[in-house]
PDB file of N, CA and C in Angstrom:
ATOM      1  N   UNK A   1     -63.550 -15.216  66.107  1.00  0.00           N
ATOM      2  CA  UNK A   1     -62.331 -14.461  65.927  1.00  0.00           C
ATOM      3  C   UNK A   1     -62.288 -13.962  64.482  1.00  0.00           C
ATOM      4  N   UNK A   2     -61.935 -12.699  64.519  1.00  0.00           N
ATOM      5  CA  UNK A   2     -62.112 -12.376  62.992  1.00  0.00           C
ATOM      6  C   UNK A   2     -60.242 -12.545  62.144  1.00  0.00           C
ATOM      7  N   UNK A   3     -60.799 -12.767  61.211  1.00  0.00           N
ATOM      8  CA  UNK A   3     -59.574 -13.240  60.515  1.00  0.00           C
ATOM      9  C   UNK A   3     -58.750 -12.869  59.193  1.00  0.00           C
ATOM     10  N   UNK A   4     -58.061 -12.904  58.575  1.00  0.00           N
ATOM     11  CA  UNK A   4     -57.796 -11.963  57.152  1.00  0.00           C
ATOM     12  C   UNK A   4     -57.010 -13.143  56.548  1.00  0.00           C
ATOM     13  N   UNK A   5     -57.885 -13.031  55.513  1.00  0.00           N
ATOM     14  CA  UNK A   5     -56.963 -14.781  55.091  1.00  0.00           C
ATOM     15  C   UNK A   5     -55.778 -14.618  53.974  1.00  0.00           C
ATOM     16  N   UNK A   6     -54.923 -15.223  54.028  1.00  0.00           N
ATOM     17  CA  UNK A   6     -53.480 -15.428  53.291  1.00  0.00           C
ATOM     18  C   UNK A   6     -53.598 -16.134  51.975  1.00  0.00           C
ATOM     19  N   UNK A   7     -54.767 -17.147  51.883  1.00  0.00           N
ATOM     20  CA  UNK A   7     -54.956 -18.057  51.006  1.00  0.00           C
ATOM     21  C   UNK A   7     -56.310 -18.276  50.654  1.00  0.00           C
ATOM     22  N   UNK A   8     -56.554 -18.507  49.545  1.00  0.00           N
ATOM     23  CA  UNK A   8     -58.101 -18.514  49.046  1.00  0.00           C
ATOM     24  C   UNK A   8     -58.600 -19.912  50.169  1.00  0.00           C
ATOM     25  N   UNK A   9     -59.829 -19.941  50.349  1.00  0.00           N
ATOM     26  CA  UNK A   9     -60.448 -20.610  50.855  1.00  0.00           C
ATOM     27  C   UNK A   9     -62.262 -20.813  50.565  1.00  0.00           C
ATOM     28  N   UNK A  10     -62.614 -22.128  50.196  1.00  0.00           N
ATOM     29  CA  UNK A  10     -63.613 -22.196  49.988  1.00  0.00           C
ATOM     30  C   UNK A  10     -64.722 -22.778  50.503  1.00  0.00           C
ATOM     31  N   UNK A  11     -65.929 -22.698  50.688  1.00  0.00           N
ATOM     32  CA  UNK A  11     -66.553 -24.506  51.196  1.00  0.00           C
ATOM     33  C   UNK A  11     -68.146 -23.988  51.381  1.00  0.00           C
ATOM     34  N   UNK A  12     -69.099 -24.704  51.880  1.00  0.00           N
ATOM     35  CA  UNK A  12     -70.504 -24.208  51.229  1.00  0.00           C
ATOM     36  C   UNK A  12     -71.367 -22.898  51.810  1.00  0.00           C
ATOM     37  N   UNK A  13     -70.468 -22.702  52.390  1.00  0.00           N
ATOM     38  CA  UNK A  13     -71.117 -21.608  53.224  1.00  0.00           C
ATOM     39  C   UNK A  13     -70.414 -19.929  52.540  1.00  0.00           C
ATOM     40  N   UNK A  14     -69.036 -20.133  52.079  1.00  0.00           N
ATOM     41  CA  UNK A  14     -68.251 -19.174  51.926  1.00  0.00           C
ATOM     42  C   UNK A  14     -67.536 -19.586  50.786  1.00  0.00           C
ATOM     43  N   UNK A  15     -66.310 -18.392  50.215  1.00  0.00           N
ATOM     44  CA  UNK A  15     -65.743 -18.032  48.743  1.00  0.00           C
ATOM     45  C   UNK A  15     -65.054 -16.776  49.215  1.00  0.00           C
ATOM     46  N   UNK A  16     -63.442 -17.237  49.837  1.00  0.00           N
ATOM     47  CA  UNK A  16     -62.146 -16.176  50.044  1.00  0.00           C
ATOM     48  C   UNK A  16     -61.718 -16.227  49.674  1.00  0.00           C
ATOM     49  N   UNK A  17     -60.971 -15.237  49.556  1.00  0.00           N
ATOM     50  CA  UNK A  17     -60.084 -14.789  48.592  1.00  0.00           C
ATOM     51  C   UNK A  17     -58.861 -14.150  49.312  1.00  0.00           C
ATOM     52  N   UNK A  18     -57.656 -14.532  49.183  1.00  0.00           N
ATOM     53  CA  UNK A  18     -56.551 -13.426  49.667  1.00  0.00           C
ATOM     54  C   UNK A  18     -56.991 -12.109  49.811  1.00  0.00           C
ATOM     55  N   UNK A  19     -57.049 -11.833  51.463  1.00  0.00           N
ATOM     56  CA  UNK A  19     -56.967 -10.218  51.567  1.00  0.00           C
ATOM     57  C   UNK A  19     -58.732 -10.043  52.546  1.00  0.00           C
ATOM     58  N   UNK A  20     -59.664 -10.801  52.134  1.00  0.00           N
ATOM     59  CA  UNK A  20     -60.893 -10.909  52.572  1.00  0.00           C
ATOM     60  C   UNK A  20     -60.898 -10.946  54.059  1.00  0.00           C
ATOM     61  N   UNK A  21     -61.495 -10.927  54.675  1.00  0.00           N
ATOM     62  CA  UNK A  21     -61.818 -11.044  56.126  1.00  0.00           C
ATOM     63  C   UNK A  21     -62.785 -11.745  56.751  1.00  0.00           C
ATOM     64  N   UNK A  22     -63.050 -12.720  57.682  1.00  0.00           N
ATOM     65  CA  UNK A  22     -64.314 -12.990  57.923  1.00  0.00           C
ATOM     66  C   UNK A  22     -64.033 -13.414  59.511  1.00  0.00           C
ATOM     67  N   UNK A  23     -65.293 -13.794  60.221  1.00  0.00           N
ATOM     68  CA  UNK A  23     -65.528 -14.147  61.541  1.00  0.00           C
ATOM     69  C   UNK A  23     -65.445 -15.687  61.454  1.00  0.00           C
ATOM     70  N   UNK A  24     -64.496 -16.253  62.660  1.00  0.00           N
ATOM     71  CA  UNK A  24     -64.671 -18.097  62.427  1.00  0.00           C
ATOM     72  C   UNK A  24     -65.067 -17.443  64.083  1.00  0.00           C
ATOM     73  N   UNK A  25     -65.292 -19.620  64.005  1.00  0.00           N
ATOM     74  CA  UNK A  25     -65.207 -20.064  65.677  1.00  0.00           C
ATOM     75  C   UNK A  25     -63.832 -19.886  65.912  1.00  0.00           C
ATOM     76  N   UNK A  26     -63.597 -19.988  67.816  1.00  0.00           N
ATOM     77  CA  UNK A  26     -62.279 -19.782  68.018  1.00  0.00           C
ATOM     78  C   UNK A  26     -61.446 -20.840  67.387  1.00  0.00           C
ATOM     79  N   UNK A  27     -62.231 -22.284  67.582  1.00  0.00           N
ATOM     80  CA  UNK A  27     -61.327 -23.356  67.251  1.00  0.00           C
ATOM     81  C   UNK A  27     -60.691 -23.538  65.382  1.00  0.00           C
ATOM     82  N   UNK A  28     -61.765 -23.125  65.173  1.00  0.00           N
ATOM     83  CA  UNK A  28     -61.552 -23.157  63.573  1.00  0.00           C
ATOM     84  C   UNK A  28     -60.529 -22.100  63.047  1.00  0.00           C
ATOM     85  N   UNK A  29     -60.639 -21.070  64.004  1.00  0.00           N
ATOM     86  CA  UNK A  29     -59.878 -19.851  63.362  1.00  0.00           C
ATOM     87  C   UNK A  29     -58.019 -19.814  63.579  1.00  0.00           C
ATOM     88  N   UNK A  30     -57.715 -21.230  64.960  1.00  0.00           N
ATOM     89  CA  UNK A  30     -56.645 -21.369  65.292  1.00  0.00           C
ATOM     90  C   UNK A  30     -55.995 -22.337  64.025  1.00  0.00           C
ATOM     91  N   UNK A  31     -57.093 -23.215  63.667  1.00  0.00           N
ATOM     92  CA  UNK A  31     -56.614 -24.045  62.664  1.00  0.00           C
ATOM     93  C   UNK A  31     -56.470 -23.199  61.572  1.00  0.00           C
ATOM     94  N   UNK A  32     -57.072 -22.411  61.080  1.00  0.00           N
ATOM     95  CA  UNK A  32     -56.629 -21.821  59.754  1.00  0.00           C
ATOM     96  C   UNK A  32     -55.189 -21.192  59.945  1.00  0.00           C
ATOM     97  N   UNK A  33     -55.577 -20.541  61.082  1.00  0.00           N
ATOM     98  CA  UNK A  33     -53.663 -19.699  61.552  1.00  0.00           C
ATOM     99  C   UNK A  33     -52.855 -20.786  61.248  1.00  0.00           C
ATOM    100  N   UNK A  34     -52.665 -21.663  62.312  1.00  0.00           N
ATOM    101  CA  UNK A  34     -51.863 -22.742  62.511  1.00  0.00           C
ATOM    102  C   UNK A  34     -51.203 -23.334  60.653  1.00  0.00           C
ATOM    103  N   UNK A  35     -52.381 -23.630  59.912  1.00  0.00           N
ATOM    104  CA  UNK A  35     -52.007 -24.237  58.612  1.00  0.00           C
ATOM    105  C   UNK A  35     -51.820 -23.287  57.672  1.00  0.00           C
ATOM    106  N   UNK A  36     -51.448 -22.229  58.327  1.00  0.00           N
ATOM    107  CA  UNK A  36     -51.085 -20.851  57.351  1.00  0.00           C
ATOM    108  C   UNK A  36     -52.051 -20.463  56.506  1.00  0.00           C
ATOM    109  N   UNK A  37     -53.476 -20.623  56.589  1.00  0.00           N
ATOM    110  CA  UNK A  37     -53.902 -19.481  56.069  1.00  0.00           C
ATOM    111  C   UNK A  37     -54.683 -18.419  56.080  1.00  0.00           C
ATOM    112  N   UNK A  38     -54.313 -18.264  57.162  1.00  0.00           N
ATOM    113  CA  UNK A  38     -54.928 -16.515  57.487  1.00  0.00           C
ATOM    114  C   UNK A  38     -54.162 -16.396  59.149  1.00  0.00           C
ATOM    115  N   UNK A  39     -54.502 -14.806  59.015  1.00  0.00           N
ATOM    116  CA  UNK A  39     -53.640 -14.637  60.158  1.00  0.00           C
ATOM    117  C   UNK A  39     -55.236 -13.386  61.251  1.00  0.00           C
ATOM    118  N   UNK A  40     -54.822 -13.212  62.696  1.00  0.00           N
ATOM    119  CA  UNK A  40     -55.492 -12.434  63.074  1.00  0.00           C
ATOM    120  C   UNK A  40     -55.639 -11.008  62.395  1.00  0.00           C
ATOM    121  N   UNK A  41     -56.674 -10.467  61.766  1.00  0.00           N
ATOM    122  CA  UNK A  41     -57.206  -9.434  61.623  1.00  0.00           C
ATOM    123  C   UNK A  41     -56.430  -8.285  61.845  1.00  0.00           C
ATOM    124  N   UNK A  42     -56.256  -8.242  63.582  1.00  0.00           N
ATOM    125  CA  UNK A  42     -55.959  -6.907  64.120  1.00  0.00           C
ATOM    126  C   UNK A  42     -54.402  -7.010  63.907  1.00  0.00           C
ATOM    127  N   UNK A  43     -53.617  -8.168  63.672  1.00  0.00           N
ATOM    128  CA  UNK A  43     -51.708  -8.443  63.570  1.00  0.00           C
ATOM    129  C   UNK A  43     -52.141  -8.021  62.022  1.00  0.00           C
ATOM    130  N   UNK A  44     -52.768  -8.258  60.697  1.00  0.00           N
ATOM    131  CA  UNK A  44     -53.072  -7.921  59.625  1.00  0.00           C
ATOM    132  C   UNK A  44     -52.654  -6.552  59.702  1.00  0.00           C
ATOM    133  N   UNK A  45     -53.293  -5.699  60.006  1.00  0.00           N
ATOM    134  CA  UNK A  45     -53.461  -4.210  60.041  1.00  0.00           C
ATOM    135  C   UNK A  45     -52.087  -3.416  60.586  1.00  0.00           C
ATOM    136  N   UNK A  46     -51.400  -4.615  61.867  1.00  0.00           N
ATOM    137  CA  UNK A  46     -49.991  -3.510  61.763  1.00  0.00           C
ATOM    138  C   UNK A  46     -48.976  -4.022  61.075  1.00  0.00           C
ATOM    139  N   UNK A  47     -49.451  -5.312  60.339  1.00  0.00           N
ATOM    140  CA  UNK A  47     -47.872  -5.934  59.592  1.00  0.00           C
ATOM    141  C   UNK A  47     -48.227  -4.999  58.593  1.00  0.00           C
ATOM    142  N   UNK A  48     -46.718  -4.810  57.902  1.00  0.00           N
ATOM    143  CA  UNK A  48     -46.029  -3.713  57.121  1.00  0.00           C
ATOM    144  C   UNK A  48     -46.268  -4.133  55.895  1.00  0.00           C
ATOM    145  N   UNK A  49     -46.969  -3.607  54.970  1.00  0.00           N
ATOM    146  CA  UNK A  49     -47.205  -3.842  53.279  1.00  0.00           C
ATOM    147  C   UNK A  49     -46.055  -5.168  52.810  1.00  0.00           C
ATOM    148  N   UNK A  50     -46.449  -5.897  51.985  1.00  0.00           N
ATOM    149  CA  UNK A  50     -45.384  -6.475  51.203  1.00  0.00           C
ATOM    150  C   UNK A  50     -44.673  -5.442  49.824  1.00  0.00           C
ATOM    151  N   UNK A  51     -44.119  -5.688  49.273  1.00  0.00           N
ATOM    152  CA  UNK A  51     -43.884  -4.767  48.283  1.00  0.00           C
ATOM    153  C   UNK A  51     -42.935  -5.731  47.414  1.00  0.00           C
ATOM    154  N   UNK A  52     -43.230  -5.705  46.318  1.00  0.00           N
ATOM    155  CA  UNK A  52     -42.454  -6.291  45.126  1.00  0.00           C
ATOM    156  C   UNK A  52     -41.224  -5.755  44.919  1.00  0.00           C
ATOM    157  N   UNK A  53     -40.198  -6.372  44.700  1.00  0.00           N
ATOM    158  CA  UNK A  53     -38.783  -5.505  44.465  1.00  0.00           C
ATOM    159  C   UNK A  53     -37.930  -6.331  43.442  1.00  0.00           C
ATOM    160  N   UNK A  54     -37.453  -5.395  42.564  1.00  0.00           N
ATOM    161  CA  UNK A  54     -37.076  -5.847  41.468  1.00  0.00           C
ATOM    162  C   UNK A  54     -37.056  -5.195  40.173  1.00  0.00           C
ATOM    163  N   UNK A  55     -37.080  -5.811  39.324  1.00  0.00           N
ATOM    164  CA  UNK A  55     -36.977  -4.855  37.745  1.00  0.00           C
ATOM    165  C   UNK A  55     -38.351  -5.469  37.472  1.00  0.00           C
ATOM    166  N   UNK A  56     -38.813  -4.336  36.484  1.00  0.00           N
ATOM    167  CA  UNK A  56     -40.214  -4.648  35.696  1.00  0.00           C
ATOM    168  C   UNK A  56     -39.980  -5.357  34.603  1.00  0.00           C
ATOM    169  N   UNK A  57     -41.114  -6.560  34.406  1.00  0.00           N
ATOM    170  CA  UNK A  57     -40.719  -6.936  33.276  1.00  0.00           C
ATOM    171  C   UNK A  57     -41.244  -6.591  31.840  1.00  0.00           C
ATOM    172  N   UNK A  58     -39.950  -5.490  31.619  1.00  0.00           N
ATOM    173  CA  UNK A  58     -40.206  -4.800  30.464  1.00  0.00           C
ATOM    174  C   UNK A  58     -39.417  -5.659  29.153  1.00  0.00           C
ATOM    175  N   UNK A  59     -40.005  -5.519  27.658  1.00  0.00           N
ATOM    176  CA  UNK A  59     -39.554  -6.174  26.416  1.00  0.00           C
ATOM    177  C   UNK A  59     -39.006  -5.457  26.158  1.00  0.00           C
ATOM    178  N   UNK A  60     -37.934  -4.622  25.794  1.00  0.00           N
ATOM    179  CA  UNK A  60     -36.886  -4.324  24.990  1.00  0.00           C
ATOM    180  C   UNK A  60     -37.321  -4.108  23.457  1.00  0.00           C
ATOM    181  N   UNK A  61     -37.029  -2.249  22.948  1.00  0.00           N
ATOM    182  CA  UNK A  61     -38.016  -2.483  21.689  1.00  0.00           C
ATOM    183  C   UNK A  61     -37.204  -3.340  20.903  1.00  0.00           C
ATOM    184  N   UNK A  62     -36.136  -3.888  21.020  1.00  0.00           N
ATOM    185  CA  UNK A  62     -35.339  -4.830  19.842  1.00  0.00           C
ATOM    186  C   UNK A  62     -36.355  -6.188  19.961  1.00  0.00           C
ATOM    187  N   UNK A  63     -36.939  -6.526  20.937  1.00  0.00           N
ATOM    188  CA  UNK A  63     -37.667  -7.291  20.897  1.00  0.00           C
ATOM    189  C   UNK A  63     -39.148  -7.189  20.606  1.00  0.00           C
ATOM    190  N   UNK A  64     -39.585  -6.218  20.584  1.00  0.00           N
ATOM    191  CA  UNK A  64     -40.977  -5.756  20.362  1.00  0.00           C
ATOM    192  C   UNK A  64     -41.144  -5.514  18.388  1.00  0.00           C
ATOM    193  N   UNK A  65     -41.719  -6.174  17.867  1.00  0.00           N
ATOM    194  CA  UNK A  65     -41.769  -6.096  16.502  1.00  0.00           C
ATOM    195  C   UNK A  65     -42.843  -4.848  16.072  1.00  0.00           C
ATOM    196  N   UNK A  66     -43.483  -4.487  16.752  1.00  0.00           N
ATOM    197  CA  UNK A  66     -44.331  -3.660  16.187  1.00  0.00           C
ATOM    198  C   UNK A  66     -43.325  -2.489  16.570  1.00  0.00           C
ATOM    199  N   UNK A  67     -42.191  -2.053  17.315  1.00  0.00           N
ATOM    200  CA  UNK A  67     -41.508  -0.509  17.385  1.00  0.00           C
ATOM    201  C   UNK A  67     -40.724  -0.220  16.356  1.00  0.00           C
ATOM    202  N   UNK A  68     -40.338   0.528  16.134  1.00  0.00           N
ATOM    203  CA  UNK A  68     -39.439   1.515  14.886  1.00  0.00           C
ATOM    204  C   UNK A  68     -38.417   1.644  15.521  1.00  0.00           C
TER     205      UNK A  68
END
């Protein structure tokens, strides 16, 4: 089952990374779902972007010593 993982994952065969993709066995690939970290591939592709929301964290030149 191919998979898109949520959470880094490592071990001697492999080195993931959030966002990566790879092929498990079926059984292995339910356990990664199951313990949250990774989800099916093809549900990957229609879930909807995350997107950050919020203010940037910008310094204020009163706080920035090098501005005029």
């Amino acid at each position: 089952m191919l998979l898109k993982m949520i959470a880094g994952l490592s071990g001697p065969e492999f080195s993931l990374a959030p966002g990566d993709e790879r092929e498990f066995e079926d059984t292995e690939a339910e356990r990664l779902i199951d313990a949250g970290f990774a989800v099916k591939a093809e549900e990957a592709s229609a879930a909807p972007a995350k997107t950050k929301k919020g203010k940037a964290n910008v310094v204020p030149a009163s706080g920035n010593s090098g501005a005029e």
